[in-house]
Structures are given as structure tokens and as C-alpha cells.
Protein backbone atom coordinates (compact mmCIF):
# COMPACT_ATOMS: atom_id res chain seq x y z
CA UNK A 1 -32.15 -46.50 2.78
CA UNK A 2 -32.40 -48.39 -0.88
CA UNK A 3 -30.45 -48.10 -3.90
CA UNK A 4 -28.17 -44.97 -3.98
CA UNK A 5 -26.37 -44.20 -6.65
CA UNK A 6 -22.84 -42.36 -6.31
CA UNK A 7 -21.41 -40.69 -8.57
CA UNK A 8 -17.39 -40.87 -8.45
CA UNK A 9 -15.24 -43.05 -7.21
CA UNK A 10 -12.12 -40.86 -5.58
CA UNK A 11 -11.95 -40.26 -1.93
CA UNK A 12 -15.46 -38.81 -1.98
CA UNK A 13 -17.26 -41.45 -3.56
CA UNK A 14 -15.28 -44.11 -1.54
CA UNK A 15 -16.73 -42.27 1.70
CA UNK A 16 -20.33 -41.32 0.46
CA UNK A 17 -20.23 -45.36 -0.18
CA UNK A 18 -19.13 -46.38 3.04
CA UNK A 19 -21.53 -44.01 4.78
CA UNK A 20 -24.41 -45.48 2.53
CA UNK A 21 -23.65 -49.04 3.60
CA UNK A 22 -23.70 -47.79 6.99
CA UNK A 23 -26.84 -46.54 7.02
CA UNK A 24 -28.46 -49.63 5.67
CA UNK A 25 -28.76 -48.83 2.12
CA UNK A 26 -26.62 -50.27 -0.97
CA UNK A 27 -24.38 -48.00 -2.76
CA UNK A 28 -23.02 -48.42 -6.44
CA UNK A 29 -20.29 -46.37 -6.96
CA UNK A 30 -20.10 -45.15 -11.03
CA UNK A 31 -16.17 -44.24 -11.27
CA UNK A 32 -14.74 -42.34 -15.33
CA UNK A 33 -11.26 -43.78 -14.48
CA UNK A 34 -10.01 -47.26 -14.59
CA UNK A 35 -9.36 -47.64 -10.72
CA UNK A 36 -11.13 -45.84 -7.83
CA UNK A 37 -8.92 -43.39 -6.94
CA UNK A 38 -10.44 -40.15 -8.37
CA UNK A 39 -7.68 -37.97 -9.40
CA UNK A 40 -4.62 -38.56 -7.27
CA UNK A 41 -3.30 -40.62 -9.87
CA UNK A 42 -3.54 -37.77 -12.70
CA UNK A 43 -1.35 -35.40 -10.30
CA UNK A 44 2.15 -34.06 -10.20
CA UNK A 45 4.94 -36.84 -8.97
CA UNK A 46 6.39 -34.94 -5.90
CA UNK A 47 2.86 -34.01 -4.35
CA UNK A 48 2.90 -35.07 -0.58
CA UNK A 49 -0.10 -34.60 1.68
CA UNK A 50 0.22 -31.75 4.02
CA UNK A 51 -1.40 -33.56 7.20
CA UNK A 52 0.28 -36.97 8.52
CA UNK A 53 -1.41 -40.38 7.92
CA UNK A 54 -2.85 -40.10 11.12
CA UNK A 55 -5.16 -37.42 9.99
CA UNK A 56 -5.31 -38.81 6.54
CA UNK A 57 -8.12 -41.64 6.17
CA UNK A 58 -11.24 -42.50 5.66
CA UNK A 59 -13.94 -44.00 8.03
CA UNK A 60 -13.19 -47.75 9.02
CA UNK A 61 -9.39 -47.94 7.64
CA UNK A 62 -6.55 -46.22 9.00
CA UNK A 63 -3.51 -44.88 6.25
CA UNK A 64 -1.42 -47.91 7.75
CA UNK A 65 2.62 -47.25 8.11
CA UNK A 66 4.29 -44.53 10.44
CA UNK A 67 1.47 -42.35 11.65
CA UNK A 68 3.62 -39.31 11.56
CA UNK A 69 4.69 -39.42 8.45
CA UNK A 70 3.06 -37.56 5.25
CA UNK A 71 2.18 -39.49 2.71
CA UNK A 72 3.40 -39.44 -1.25
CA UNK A 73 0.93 -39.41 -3.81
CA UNK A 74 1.41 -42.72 -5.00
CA UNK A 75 0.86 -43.75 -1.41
CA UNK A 76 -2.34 -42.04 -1.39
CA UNK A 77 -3.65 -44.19 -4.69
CA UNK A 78 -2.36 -47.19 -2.98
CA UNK A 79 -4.67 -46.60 -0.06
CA UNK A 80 -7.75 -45.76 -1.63
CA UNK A 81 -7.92 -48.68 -4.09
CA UNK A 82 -6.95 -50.79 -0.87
CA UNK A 83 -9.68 -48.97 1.02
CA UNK A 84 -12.43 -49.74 -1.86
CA UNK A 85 -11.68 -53.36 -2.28
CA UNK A 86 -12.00 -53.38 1.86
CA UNK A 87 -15.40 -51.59 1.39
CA UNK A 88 -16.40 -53.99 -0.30
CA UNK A 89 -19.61 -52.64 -2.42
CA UNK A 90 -20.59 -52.50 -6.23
CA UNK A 91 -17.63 -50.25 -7.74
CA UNK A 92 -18.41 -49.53 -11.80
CA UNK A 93 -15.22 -48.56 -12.75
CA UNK A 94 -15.06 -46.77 -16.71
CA UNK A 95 -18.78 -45.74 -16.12
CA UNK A 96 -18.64 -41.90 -16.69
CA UNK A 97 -21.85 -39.98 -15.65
CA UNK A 98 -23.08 -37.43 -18.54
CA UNK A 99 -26.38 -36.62 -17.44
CA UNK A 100 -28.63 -37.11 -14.62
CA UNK A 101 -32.59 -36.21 -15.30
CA UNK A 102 -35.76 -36.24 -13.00
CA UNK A 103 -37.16 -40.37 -13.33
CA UNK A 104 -40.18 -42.13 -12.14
CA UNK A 105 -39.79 -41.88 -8.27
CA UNK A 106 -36.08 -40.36 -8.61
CA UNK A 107 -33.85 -39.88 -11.23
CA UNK A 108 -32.17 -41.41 -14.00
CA UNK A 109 -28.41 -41.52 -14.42
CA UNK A 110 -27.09 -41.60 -18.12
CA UNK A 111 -23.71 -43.02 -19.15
CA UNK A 112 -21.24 -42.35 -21.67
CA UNK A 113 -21.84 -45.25 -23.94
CA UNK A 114 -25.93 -44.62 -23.37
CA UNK A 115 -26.78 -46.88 -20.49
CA UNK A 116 -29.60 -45.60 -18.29
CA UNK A 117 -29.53 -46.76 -14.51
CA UNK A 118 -32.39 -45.46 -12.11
CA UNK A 119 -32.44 -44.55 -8.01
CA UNK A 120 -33.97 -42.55 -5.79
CA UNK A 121 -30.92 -40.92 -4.85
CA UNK A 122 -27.89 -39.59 -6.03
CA UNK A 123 -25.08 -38.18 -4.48
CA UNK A 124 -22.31 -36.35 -6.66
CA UNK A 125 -19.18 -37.61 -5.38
CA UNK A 126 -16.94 -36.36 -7.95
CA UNK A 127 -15.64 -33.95 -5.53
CA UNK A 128 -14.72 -29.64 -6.35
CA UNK A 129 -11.76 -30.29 -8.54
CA UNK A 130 -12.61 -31.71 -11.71
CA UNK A 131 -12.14 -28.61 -14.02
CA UNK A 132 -8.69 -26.83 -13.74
CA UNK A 133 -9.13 -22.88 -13.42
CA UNK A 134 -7.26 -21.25 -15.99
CA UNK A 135 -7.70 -17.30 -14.64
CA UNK A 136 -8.02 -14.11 -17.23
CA UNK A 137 -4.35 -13.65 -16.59
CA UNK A 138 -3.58 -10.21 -18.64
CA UNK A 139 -1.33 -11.62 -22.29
CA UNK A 140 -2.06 -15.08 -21.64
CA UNK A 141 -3.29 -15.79 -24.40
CA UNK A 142 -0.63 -13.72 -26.30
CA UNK A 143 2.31 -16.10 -24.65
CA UNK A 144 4.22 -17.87 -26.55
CA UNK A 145 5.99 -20.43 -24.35
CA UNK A 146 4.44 -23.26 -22.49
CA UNK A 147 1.84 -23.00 -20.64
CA UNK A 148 0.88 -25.31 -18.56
CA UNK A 149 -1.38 -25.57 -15.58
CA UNK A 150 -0.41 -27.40 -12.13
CA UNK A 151 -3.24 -30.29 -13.22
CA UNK A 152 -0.81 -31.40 -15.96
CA UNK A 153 2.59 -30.45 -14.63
CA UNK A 154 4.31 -33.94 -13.10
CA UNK A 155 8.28 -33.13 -12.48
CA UNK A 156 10.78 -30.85 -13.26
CA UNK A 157 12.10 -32.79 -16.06
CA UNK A 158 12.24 -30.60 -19.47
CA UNK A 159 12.69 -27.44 -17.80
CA UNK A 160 16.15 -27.44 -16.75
CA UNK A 161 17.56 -24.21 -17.01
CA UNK A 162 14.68 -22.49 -17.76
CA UNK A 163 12.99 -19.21 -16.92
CA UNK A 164 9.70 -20.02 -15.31
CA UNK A 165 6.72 -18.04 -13.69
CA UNK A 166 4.26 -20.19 -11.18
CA UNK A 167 1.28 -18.07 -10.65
CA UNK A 168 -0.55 -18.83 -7.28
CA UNK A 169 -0.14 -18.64 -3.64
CA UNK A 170 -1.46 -21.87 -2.70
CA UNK A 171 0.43 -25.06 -1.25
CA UNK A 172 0.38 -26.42 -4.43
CA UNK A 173 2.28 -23.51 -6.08
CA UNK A 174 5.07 -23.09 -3.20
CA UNK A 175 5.94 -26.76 -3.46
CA UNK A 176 5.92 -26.94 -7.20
CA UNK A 177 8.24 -23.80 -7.16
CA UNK A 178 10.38 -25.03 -4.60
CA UNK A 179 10.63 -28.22 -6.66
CA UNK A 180 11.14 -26.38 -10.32
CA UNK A 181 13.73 -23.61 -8.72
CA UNK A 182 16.45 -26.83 -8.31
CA UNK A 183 16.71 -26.73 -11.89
CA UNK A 184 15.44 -23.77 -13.13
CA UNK A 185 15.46 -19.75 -12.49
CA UNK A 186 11.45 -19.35 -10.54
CA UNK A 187 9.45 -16.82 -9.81
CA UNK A 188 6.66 -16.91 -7.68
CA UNK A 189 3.68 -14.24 -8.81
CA UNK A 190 0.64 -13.98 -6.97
CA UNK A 191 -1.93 -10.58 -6.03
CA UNK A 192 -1.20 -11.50 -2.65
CA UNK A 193 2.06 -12.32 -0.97
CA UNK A 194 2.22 -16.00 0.50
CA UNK A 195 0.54 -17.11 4.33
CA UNK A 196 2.28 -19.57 6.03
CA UNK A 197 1.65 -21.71 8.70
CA UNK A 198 4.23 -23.27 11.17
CA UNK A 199 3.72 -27.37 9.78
CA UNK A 200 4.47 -28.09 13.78
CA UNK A 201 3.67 -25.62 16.53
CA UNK A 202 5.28 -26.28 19.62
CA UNK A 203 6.33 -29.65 18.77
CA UNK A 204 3.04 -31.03 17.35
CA UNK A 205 1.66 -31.31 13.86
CA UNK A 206 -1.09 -28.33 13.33
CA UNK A 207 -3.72 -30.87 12.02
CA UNK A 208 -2.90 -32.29 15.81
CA UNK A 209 -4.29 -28.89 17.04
CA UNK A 210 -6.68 -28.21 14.75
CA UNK A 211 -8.33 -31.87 16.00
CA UNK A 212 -7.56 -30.99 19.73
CA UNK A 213 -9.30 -27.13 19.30
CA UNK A 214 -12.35 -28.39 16.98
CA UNK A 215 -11.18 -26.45 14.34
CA UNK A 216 -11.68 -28.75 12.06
CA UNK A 217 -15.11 -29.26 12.31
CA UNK A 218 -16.34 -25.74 12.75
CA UNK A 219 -18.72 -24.66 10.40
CA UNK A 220 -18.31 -22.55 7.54
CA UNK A 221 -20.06 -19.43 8.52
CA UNK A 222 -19.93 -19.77 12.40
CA UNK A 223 -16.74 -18.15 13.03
CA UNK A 224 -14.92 -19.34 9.77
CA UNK A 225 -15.35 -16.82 6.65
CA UNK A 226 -17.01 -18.78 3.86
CA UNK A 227 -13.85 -17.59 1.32
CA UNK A 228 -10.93 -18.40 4.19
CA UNK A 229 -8.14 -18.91 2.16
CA UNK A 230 -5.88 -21.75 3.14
CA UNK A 231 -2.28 -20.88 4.33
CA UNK A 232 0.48 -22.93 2.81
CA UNK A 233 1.46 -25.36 6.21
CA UNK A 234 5.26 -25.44 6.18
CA UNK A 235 7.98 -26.76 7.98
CA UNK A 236 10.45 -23.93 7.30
CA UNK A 237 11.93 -24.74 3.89
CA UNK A 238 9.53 -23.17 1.91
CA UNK A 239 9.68 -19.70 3.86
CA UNK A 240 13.67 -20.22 3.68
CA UNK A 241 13.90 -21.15 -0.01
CA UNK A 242 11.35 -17.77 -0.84
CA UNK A 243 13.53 -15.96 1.62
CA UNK A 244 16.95 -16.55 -0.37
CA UNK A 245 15.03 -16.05 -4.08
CA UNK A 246 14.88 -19.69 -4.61
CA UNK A 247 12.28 -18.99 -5.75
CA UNK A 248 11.65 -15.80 -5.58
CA UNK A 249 8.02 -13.87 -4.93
CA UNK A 250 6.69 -11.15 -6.94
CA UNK A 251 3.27 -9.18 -7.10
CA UNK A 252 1.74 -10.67 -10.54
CA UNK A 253 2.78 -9.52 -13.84
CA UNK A 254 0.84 -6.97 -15.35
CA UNK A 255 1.12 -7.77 -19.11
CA UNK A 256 2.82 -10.99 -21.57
CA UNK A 257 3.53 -10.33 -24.81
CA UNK A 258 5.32 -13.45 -26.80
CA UNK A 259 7.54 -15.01 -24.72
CA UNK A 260 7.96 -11.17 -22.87
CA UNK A 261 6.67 -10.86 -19.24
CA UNK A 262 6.04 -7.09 -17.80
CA UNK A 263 6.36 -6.96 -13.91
CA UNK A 264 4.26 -4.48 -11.61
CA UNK A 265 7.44 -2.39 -11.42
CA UNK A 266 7.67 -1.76 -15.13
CA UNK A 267 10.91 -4.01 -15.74
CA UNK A 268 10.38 -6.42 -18.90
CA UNK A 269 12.35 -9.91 -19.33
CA UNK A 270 11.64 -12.79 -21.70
CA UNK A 271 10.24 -16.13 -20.46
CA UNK A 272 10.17 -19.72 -21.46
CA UNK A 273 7.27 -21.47 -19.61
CA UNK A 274 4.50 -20.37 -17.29
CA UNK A 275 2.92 -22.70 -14.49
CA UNK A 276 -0.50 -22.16 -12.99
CA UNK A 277 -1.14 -23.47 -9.99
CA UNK A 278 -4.09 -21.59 -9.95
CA UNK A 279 -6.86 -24.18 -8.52
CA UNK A 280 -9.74 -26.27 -9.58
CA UNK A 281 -13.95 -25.95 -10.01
CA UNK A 282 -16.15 -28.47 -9.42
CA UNK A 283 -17.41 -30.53 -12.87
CA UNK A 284 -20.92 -31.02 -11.98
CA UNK A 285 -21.75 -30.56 -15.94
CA UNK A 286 -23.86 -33.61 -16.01
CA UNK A 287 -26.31 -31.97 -13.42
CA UNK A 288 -27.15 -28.92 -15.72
CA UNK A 289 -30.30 -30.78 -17.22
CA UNK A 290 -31.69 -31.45 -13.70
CA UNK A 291 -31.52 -27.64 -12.97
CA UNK A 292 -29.38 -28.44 -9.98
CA UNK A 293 -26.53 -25.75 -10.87
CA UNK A 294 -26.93 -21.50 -10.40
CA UNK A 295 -25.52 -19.56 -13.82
CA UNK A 296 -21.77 -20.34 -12.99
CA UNK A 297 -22.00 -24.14 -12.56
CA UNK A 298 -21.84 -24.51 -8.84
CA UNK A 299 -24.44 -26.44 -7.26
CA UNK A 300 -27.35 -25.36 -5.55
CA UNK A 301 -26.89 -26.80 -2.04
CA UNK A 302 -26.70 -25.87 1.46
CA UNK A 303 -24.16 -28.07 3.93
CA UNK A 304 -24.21 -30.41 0.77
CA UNK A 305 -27.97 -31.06 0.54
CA UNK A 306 -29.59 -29.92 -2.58
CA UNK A 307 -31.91 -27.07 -2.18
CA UNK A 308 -33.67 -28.12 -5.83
CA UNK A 309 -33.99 -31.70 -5.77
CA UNK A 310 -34.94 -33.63 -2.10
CA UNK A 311 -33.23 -36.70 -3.10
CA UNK A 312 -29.51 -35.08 -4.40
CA UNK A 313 -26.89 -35.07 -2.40
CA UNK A 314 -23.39 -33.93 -2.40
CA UNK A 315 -20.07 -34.90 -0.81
CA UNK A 316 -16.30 -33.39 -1.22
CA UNK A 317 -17.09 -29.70 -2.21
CA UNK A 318 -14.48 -27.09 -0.86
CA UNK A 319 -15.98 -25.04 2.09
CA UNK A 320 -19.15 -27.81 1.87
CA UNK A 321 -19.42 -27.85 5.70
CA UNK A 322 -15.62 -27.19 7.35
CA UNK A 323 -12.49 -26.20 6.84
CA UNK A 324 -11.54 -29.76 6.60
CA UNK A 325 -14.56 -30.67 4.06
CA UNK A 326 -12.78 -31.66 0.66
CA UNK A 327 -9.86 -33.09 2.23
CA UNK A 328 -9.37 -37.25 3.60
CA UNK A 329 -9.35 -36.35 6.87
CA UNK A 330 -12.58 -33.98 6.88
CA UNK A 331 -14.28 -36.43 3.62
CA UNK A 332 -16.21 -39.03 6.10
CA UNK A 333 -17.81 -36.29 8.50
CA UNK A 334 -19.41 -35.03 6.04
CA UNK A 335 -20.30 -38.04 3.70
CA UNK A 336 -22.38 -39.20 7.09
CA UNK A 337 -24.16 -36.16 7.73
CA UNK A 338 -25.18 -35.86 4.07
CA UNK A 339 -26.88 -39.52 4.19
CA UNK A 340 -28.16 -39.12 7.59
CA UNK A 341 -30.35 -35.89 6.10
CA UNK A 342 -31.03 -37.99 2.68
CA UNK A 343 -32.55 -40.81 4.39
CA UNK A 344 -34.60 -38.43 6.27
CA UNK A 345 -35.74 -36.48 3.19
């Protein structure tokens, strides 16, 4: 397959690589960060994966430990700088990617401190959460408390005591609610009220099912709605904890003013710190010069295949393929059928 250069070292990168390799062709991996672990290091302390290790790894390496068991973040970094020093392939680490132009027979790859590196393909590794959304929220720019959003929240340490709003829906907001309402007074505000999903149907994980159905792997589009919005898996304490207003869940606010939030229903209270858990966009600014992105920034691509430039590929966007397709579980399929089509381009 020849020289391919990937761009990202996280989860993504790690499996475009192996997938590379495995198709005959050498991969170097061009990582911003001091260790290949893409983000998981950057996020909050308490975050634990919501499928066991089982389901959790990437082609070639199992998680390792009890397979049932759901893995911390910590334990996720562990894993993935274990599983690029098994790899074994050319790992830049503190090379961030700030352009990527059209070359002679491919394209060239620019880095931060100028460095030029050439290859006839690229894949864009760096996965759909690079840039933290930060929504039009009405009076948030008005507040006058903290503001912080779920990328930069680590523990509940600082707001003991505290009145807090998490705005989202998401896994990531129940869990860092949950977490915050042991020390503080929560709310939960979201346009939609919270999905769950039994964490163990009839005795079995629901990743176990998914597998077992095909789920997993079903394509975006067939049956799946290209905007499914993922339910928040849980075991039971989060539905308890929401049940009993710890924290509780309200429709979103409809106006801030200072540190004063106005609720749907008219009633006014003053609030110390706001949390949004309110998702990520992809970061693919470094692809704008090739004319690879449409007018928001999202790449041009179909299944992860860029429908601009024969030789780009890309590997851990949200909704790239499956349900599963940004996660470690659903990472590999994909980073395989991406190369497969490259090296047939």
C-alpha cells in the first residue's frame, strides 16, 4: 500500500495504523500530545466507559483484566499507550498537523514548527471530538458565574455546596450530574427529557446484544436514522438518583442574566456555576486548504472516504459508518474498511 500518513494518534489513529500495517503498507502516525492516547487523558477523573472491556479494544489486543468490568479512564490511557508500543510502527509524538495541501503525486502534510512530510495518502485520525460545542444557550454570555464545559470539568472539587446547572442529555451529562449532586444542589436542563437504556437486559450487558443482533454494525442509513441520538445506558442509579431530584431534570432555561437563571415555568433563582456537557465537533481545520470540508467544517466524505480527494481517508467520525463507529469497540471495523477502499483507489 506505501507510505500512509495518519494523522492522530488516539484510538483512531492507533487503529487506522494497525489496519495500514495490515494491509501491507507502513503507517506513521503524527500525534499533538506527548503520548498516543488522543484525548482520554484531557477528560474528567470519574469518566468510566459505558461498554465492558470485552467490547472495549482494538484489533489484535484485548483490554486485559476482568472482561466484565468497565473500564476507568485512566485505564483506558493505560491501554492505548500499551496497545501502540505493541503495534509497533513509527509513532511522532508532539507533531501537530496544521495544514495538509495537494503535493506531487499526493499531498503534503505541514507541521507546527514548519516541517513538510509528503504521501500519497492521508487518513485524518484525529477522530469527531476535537472542538468542544459551546451551544447559543439564551444569556450565556450575560452569566456571570463559571462556566465551564464538560471538556474541562475533572471532579467535583471546588463546587461544594454550590448551585449548579448541567445542560445536556447525554451520558456524559447524567454521570457528571450524578457525580456533582453529592456535593452540590444539580439541575439537569435539557430540550428533551433523558432516554435510558437498561445497562443489562435480562442478565446480559446491552453491548452483549447489540453484538449478538448485529446492531452494531448496521449501517447508518439502512434502518438506523443518520441523527439517532444515543440513550444514556444505565444500570438503575442514574434513573433513581433523577427520580429522587438528585439531581433533578428540568426543560432548559429560557433566559441568564448575571448569576440569575429563568426556568421555562417563569420562576427565577440565582446560580453559581453552569456545566455543559453539551458535545464535541470534529477539528479537521488543517484540511480547509485542501477543500476537503463543506461551509460548516465537516468533511466531505461518504462511509469515511473522501468524496474530493481519492487518496483521503477518514477514521473515528460519529455516525461514520455504525452506531458503534467513533467508539473502541466499533474504531477497527471501520479503520479496515477505510484502507481496504484506499488501497483500491
Amino acid at each position: 500500500m506505501g507510505d500512509v500518513l495518519v494523522v492522530g494518534g488516539g484510538q483512531s489513529g492507533l487503529a487506522a495504523a494497525w489496519a495500514v500495517q495490515a494491509a501491507g503498507g507502513v503507517p506513521v502516525v503524527l500525534e499533538a500530545g506527548e503520548r498516543p492516547v488522543g484525548s482520554w487523558g484531557s477528560y474528567y477523573d470519574s469518566l468510566t466507559l459505558f461498554s465492558p472491556a470485552r467490547f472495549s479494544s482494538l484489533p489484535g489486543l484485548g483490554f486485559g483484566g476482568d472482561p466484565d468490568r468497565y473500564p476507568r479512564r485512566d485505564e483506558v490511557v493505560d491501554y492505548l499507550a500499551r496497545y501502540a508500543e505493541w503495534l509497533d510502527v513509527d509513532v511522532r509524538t508532539g507533531h501537530r498537523v496544521v495544514k495538509v495541501g495537494g503535493g506531487s503525486g499526493g499531498f503534503e502534510v505541514v507541521l507546527e514548527d514548519g516541517r513538510r512530510l509528503a504521501a500519497p495518502v492521508v487518513i485524518a485520525a484525529n477522530g469527531g471530538f476535537g472542538r468542544p460545542y459551546r451551544p447559543a444557550l439564551p444569556g450565556l454570555e450575560r452569566f456571570a458565574g463559571s462556566i465551564v464545559h464538560a471538556a474541562q470539568y475533572r471532579n467535583p472539587q471546588g463546587y461544594a455546596g454550590q448551585r449548579v446547572v448541567v445542560v445536556g442529555a447525554g451520558n456524559s451529562a447524567v454521570q457528571i450530574a450524578h457525580e456533582l449532586a453529592g456535593v452540590a444542589s444539580v439541575s439537569l436542563a435539557s430540550r428533551a427529557p433523558v432516554r435510558f437504556v437498561p445497562q443489562r437486559p435480562w442478565g446480559r450487558d446491552v453491548h452483549w446484544w447489540w453484538r449478538v443482533t448485529g446492531v452494531d454494525a448496521v449501517p447508518v442509513g439502512r434502518w438506523l436514522p443518520a441523527h439517532f441520538s444515543t440513550p444514556v445506558l444505565d444500570a438503575g442509579v442514574y434513573r433513581a438518583a433523577l427520580e429522587v431530584g438528585r439531581p433533578d431534570r428540568r426543560p432548559m432555561f429560557t433566559d441568564l442574566d448575571g448569576t440569575t437563571v429563568t426556568w421555562s415555568d417563569g420562576r427565577r433563582e440565582q446560580v453559581d456555576a453552569i456545566v455543559l456537557a453539551t458535545g464535541y465537533r470534529p477539528d479537521f481545520g488543517y484540511l480547509e486548504p485542501l477543500g476537503a470540508l463543506d461551509a460548516e467544517g465537516r468533511p466531505r466524505h461518504r462511509e469515511g472516504l473522501s468524496t474530493t480527494h481519492p487518496g483521503l481517508g477518514f477514521v473515528g467520525l460519529e455516525w461514520q459508518r455504525t452506531l458503534a463507529s467513533a467508539t473502541l469497540r466499533g474504531v477497527g471495523r471501520d479503520a479496515r474498511f477505510v484502507v481496504s477502499r484506499l488501497r483500491r483507489r
